[in-house]
N, C-alpha and C. Protein backbone atom coordinates (compact mmCIF):
# COMPACT_ATOMS: atom_id res chain seq x y z
N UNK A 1 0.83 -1.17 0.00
CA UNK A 1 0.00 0.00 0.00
C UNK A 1 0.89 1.24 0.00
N UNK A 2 0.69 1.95 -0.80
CA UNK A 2 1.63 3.43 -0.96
C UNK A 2 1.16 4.31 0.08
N UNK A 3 1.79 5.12 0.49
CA UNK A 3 1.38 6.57 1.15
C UNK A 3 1.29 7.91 0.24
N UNK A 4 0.34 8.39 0.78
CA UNK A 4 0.00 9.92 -0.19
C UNK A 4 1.29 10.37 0.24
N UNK A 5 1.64 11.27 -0.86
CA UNK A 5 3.17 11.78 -1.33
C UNK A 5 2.91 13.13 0.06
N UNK A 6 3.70 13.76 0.52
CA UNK A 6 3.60 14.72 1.40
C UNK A 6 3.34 16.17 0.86
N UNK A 7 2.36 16.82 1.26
CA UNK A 7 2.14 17.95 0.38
C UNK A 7 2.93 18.95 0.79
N UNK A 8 4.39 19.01 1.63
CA UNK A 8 5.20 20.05 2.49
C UNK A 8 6.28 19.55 1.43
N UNK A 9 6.45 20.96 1.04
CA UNK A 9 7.37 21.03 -0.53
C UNK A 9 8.81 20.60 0.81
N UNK A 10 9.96 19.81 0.43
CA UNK A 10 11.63 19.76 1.21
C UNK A 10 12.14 21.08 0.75
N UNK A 11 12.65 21.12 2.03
CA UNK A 11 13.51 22.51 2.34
C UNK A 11 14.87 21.85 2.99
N UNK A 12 15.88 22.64 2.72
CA UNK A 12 17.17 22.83 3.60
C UNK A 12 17.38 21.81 4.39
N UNK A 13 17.78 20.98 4.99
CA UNK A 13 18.06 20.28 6.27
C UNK A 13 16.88 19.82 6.55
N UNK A 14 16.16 19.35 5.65
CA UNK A 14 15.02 18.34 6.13
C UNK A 14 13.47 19.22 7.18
N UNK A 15 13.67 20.85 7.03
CA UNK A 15 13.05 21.50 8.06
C UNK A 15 12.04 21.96 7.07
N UNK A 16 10.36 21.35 7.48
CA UNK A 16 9.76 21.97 6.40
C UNK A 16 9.24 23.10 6.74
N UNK A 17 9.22 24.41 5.63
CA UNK A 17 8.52 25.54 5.38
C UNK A 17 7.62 25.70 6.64
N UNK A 18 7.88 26.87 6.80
CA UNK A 18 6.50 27.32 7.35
C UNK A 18 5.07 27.69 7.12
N UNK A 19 4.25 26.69 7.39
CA UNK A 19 2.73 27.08 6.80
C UNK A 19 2.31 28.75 6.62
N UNK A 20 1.97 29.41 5.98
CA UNK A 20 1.28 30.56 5.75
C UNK A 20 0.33 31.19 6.79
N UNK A 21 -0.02 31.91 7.59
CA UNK A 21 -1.01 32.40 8.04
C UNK A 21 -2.46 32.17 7.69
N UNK A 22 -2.64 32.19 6.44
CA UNK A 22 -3.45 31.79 5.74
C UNK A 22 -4.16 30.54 5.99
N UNK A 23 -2.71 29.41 5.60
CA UNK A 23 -2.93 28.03 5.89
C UNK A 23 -3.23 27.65 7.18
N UNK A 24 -2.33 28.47 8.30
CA UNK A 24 -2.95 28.06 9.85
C UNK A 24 -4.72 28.24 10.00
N UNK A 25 -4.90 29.49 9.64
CA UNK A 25 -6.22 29.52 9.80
C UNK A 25 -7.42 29.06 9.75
N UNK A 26 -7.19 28.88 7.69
CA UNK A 26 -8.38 28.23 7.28
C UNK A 26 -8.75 26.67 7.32
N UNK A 27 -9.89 26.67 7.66
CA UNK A 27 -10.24 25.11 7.44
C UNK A 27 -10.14 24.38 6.03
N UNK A 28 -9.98 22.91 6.84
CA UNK A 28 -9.35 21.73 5.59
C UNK A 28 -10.24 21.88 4.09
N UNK A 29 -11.29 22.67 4.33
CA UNK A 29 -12.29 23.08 3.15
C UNK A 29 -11.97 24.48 2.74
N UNK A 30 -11.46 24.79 3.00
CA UNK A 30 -10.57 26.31 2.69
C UNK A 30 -11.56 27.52 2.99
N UNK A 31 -12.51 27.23 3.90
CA UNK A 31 -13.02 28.51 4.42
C UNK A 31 -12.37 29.05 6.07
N UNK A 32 -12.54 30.38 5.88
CA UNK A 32 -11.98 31.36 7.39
C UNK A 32 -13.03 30.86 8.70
N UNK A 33 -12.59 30.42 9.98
CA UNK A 33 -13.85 30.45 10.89
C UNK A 33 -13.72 31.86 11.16
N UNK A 34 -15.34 32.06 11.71
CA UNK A 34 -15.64 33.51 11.89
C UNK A 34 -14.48 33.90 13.22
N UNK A 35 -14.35 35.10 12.99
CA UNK A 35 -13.70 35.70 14.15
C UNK A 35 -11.97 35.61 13.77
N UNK A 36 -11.18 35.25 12.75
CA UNK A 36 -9.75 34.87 12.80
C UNK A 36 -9.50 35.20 11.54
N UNK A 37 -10.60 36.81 11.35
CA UNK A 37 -9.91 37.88 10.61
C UNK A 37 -10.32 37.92 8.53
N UNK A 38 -9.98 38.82 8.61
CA UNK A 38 -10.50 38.47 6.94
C UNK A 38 -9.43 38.18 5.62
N UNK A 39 -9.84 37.47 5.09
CA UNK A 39 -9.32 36.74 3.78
C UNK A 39 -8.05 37.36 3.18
N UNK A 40 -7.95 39.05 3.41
CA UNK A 40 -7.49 39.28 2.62
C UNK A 40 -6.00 39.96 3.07
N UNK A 41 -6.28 40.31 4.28
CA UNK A 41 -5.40 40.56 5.70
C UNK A 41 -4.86 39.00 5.91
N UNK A 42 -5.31 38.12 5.64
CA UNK A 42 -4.76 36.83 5.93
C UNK A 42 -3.35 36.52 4.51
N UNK A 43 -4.04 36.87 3.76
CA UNK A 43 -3.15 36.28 2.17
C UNK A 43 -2.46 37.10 2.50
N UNK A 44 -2.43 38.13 2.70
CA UNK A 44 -0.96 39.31 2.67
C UNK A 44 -0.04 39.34 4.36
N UNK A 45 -0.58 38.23 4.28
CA UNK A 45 0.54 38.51 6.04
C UNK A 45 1.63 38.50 6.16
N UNK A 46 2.47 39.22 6.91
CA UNK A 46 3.44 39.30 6.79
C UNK A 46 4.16 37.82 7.69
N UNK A 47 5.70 37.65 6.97
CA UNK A 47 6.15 36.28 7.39
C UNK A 47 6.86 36.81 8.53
N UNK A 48 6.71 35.92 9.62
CA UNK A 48 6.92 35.95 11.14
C UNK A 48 8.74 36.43 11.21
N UNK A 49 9.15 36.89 12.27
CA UNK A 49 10.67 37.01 12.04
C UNK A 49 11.61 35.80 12.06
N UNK A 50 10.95 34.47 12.69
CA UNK A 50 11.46 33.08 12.64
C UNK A 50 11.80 32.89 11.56
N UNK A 51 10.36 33.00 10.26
CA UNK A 51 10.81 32.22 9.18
C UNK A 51 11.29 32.98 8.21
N UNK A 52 11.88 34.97 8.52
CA UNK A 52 12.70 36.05 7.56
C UNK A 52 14.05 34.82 8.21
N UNK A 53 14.39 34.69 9.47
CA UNK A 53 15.74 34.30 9.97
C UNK A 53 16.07 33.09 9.17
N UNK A 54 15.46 31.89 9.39
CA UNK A 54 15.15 30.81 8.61
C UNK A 54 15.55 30.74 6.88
N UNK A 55 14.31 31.67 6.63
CA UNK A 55 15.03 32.01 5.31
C UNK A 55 16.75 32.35 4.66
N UNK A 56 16.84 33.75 5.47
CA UNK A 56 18.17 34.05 5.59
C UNK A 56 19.13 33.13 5.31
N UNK A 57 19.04 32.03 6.65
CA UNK A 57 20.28 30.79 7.06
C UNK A 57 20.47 30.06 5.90
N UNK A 58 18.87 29.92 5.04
CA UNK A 58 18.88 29.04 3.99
C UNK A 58 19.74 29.54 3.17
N UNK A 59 19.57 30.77 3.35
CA UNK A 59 20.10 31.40 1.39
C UNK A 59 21.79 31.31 1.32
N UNK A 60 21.98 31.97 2.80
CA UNK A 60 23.46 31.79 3.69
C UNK A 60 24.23 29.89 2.96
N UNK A 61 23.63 29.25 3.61
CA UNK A 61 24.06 27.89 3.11
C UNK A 61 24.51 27.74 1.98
N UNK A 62 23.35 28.20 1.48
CA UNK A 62 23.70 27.69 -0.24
C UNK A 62 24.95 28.51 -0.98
N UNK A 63 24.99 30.23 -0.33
CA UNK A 63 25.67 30.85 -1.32
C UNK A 63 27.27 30.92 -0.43
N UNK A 64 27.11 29.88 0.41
CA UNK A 64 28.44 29.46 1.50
C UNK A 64 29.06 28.88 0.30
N UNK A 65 28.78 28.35 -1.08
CA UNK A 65 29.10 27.47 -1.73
C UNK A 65 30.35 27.96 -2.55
N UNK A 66 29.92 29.64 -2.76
CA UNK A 66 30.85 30.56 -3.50
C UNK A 66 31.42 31.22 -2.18
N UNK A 67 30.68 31.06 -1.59
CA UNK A 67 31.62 32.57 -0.51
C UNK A 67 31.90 32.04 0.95
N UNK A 68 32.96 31.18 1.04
CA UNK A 68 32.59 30.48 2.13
C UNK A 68 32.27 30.96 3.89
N UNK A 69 33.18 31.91 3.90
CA UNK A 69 32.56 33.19 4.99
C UNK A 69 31.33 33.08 5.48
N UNK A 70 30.62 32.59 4.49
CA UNK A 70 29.30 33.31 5.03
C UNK A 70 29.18 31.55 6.31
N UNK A 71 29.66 30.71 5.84
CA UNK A 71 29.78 28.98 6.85
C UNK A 71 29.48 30.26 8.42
N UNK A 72 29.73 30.85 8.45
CA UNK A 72 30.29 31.69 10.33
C UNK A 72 29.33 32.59 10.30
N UNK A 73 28.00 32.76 9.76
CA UNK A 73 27.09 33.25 9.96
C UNK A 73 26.66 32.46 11.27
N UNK A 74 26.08 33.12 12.17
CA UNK A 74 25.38 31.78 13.62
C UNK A 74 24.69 33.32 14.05
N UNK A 75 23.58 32.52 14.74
CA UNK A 75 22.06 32.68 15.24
C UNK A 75 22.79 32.83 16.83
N UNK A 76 22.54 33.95 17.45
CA UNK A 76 22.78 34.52 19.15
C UNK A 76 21.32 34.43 19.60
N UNK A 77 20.83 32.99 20.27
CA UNK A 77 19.95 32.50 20.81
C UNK A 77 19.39 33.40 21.97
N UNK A 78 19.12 35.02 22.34
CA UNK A 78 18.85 35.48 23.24
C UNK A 78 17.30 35.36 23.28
N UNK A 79 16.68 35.58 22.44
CA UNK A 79 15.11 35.27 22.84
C UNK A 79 14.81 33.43 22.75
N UNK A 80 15.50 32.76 22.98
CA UNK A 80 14.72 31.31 23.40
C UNK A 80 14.63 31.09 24.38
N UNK A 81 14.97 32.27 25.72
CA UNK A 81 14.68 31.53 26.90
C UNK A 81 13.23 30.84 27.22
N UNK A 82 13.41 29.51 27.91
CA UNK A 82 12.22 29.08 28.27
C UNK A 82 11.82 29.37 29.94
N UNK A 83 10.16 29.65 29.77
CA UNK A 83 9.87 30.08 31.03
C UNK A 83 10.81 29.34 32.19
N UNK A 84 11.53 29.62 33.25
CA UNK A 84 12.14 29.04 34.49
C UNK A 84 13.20 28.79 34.07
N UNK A 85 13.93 28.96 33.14
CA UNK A 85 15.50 28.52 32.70
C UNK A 85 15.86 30.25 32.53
N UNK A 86 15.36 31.33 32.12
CA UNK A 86 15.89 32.92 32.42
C UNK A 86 17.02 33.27 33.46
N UNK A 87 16.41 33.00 34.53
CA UNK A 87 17.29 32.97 35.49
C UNK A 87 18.81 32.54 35.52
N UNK A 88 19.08 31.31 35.13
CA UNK A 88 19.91 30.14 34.94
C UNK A 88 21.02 30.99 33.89
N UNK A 89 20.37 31.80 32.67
CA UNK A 89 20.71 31.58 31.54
C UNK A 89 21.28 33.25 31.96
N UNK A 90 21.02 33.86 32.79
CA UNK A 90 21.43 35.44 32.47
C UNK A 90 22.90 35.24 33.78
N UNK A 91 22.62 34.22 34.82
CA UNK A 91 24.04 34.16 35.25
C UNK A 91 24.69 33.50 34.46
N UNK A 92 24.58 33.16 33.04
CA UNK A 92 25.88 32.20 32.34
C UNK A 92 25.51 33.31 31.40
N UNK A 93 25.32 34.62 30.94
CA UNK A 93 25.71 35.40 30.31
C UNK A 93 24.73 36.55 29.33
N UNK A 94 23.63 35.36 29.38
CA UNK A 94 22.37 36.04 28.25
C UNK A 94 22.25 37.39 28.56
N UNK A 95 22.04 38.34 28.09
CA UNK A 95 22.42 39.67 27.88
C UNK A 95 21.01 40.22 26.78
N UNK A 96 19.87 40.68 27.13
CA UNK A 96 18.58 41.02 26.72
C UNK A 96 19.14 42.02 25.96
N UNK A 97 18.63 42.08 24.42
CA UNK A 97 18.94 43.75 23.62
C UNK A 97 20.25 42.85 22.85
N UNK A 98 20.88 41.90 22.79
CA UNK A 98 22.07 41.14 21.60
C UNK A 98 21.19 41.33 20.05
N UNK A 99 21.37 41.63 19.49
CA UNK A 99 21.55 41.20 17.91
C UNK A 99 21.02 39.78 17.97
N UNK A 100 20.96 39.32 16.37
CA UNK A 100 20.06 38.04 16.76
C UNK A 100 21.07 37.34 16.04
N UNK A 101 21.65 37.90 15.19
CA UNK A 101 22.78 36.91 13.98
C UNK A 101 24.11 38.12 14.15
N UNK A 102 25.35 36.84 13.90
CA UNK A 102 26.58 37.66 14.13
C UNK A 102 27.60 36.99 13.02
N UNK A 103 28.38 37.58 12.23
CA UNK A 103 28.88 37.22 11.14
C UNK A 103 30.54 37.43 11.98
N UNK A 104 31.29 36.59 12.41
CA UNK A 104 32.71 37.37 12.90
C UNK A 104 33.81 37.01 11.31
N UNK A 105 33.43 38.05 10.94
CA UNK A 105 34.33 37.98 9.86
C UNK A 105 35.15 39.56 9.64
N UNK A 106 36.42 39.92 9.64
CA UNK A 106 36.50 41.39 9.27
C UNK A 106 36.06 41.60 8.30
N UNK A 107 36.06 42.82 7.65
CA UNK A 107 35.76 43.41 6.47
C UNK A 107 35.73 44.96 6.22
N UNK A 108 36.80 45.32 5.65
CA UNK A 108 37.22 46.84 5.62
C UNK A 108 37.55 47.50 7.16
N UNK A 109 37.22 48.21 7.54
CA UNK A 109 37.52 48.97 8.79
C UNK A 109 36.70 48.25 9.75
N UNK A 110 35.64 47.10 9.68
CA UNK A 110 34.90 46.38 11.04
C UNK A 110 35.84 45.25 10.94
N UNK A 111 35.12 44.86 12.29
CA UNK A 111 35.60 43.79 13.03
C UNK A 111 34.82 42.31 12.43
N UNK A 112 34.01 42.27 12.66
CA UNK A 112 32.68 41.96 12.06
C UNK A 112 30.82 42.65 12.33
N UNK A 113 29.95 41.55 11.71
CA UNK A 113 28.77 42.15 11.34
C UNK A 113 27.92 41.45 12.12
N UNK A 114 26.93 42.30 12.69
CA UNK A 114 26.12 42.05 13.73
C UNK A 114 24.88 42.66 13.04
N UNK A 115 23.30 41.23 13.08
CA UNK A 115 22.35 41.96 12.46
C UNK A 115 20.78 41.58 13.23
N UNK A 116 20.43 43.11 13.31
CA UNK A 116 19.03 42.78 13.81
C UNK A 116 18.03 42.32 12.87
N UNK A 117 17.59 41.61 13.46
CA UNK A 117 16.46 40.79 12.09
C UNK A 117 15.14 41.58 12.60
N UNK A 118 14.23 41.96 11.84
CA UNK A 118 12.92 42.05 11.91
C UNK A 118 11.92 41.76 11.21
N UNK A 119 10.58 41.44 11.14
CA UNK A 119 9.74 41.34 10.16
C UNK A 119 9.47 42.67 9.27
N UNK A 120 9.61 42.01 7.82
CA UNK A 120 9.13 43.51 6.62
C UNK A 120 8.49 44.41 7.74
N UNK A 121 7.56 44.18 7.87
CA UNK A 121 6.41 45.13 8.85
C UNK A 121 5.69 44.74 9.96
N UNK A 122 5.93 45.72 11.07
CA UNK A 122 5.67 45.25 12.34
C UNK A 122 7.31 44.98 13.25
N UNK A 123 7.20 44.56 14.08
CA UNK A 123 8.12 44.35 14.99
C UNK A 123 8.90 45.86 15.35
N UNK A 124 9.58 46.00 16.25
CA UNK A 124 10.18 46.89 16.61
C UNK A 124 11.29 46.87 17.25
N UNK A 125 12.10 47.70 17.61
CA UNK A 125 13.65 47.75 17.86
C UNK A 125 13.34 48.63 19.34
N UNK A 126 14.00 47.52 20.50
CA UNK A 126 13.26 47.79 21.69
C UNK A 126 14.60 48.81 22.09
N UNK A 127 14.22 49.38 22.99
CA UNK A 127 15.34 50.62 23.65
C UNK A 127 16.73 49.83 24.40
N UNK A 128 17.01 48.16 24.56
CA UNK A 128 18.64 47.43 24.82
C UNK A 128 18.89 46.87 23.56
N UNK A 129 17.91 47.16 22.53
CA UNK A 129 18.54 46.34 21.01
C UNK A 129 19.45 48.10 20.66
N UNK A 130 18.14 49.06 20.49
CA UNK A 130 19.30 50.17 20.15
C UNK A 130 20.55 50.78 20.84
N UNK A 131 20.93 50.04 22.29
CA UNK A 131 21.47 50.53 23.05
C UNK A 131 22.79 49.62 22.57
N UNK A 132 22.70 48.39 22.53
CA UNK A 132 23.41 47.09 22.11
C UNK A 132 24.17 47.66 20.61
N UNK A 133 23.07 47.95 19.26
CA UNK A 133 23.62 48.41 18.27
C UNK A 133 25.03 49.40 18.44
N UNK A 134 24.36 50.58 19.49
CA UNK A 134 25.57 51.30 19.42
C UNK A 134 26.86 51.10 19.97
N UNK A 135 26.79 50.85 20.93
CA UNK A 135 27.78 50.01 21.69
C UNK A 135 28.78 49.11 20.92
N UNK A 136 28.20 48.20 19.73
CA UNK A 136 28.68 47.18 18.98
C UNK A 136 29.42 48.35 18.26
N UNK A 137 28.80 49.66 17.37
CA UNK A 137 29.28 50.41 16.69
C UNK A 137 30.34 51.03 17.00
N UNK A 138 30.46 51.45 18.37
CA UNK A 138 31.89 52.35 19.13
C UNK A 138 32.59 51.06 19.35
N UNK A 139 32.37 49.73 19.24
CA UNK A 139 33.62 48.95 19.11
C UNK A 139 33.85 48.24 17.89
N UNK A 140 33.48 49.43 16.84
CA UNK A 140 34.46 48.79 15.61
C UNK A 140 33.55 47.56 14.57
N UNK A 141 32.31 47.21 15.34
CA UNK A 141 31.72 46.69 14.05
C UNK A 141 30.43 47.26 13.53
N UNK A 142 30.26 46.31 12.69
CA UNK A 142 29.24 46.71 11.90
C UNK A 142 28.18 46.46 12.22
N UNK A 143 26.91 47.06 12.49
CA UNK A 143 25.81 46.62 13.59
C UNK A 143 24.45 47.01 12.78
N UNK A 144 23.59 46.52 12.23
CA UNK A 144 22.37 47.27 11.15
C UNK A 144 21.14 46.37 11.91
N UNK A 145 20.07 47.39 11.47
CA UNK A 145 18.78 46.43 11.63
C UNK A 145 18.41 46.31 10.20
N UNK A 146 17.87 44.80 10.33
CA UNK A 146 17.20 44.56 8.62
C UNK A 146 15.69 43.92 8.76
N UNK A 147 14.71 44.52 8.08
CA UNK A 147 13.78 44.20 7.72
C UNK A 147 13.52 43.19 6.78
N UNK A 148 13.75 41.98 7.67
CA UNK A 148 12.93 41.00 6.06
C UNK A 148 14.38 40.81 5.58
N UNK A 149 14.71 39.42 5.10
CA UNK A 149 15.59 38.45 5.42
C UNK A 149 16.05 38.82 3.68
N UNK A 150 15.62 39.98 2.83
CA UNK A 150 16.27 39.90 1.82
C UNK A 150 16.77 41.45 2.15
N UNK A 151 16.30 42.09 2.83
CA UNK A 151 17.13 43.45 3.45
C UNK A 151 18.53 42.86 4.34
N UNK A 152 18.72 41.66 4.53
CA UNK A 152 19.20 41.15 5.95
C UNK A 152 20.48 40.41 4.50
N UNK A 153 20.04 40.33 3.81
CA UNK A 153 21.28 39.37 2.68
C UNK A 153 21.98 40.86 1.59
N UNK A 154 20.75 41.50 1.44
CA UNK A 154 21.56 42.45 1.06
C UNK A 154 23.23 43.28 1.82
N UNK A 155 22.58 43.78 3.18
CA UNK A 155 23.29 44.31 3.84
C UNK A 155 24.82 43.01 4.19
N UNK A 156 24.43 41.65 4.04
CA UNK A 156 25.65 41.23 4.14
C UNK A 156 26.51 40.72 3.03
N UNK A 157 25.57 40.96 1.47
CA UNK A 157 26.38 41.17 0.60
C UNK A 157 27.78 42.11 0.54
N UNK A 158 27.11 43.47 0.59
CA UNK A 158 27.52 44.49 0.72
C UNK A 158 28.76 44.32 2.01
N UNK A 159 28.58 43.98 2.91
CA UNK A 159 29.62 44.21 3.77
C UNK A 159 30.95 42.93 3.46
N UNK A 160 30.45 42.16 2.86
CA UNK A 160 31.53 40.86 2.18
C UNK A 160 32.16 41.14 1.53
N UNK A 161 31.24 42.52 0.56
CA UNK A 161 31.84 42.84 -0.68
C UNK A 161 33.25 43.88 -0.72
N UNK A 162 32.97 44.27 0.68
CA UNK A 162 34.42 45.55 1.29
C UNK A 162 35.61 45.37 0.58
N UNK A 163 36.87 45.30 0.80
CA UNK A 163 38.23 45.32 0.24
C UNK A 163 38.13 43.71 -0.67
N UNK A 164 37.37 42.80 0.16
CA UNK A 164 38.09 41.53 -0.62
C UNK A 164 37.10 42.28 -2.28
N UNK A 165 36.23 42.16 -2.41
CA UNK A 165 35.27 42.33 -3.27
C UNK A 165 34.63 40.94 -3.48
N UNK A 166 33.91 40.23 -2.90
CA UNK A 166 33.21 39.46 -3.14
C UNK A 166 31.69 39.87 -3.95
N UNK A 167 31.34 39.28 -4.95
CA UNK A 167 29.77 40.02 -5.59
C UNK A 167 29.46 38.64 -5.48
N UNK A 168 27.98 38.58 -4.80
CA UNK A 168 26.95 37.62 -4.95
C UNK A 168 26.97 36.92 -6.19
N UNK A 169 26.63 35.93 -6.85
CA UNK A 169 26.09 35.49 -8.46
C UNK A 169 25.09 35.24 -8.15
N UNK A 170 24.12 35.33 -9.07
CA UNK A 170 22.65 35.24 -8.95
C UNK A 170 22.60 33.87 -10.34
N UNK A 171 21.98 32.96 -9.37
CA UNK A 171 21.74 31.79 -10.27
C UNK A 171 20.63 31.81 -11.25
C-alpha cells in the first residue's frame, strides 16, 4: 500500500517551510472560521521574524558554496529563553537587547557584522537592542537592523563585498 506523497514542498536540512497564516487559519475546506480575521489581511501577512531568519540561514548555506565566509554566519539564541531557565541563563551570560545573527568575519575597517532581524512590517527595535547596536558600533563593528531576510542578505552582501570584493552570483 503506498502513502499519499507529502504535500510540504523539502527545504534545507530536512526542516519543512512554514505554513502561511493563511494556511494556519483556514479550514481543511478552505473557508476562514468567523472571528480569525479576513481573507485578505490573511493572504498578505506578513512572514513571522522566525521564518525572515530561517530564510536568511537558507540562502546563507547555499551561497556558502561561493563565498565560504558566510559557513560563520550563527544565530545569538537570546530570545529562546524558556519560562524558568531565564534565570539560569542570564548568570551564564544572556544579555537582553544582543543582535540576533553575528557574522565574525572582518571586512574593511569592522571587526565583524552584527544583524538585527525584523519582520518587513511590524516588529520593533526595543530601547537594549538600540542601546546594544551602538555600543557594537563604538567597538568597531558593523551593527544594522534589517527588515525582512532579503534586506538582511543584502546588507551582508555588501559588507563581504568591502576590500576583498566578493559580488553575490545570482543563479
Amino acid at each position: 500500500m503506498k502513502s499519499a506523497p507529502s504535500k510540504t514542498p523539502p527545504t534545507l536540512s530536512g526542516i519543512p517551510a512554514p505554513r502561511s497564516a493563511a494556511a494556519r487559519v483556514r479550514r481543511a475546506d478552505g473557508t476562514i472560521p468567523p472571528g480569525k480575521g479576513h481573507p485578505r489581511a490573511i493572504a498578505g501577512a506578513c512572514p513571522t521574524e522566525a521564518h525572515e531568519q530561517r530564510t536568511l540561514i537558507q540562502w546563507a548555506t547555499l551561497a556558502a558554496v561561493e563565498e565560504p565566509r558566510l559557513r560563520l554566519l550563527m544565530m545569538i539564541p537570546n530570545g529562546a529563553a524558556r519560562p524558568g531557565t531565564r534565570g539560569a541563563l542570564v548568570a551564564q551570560g544572556l544579555r537582553s537587547g544582543v543582535p540576533d545573527l553575528f557574522l565574525p568575519v572582518p571586512s574593511g575597517r569592522y571587526h565583524g557584522l552584527w544583524l538585527e532581524l525584523k519582520r518587513r512590517s511590524g516588529g520593533r527595535v526595543t530601547p537594549e537592542q538600540r542601546e546594544w547596536i551602538t555600543r557594537l558600533r563604538g567597538q568597531g563593528y558593523r551593527a544594522e537592523v534589517c527588515r525582512g531576510w532579503e534586506e538582511a542578505r543584502h546588507c551582508i552582501v555588501d559588507y563581504l563585498a568591502g576590500p576583498s570584493g566578493w559580488q553575490e552570483v545570482t543563479l
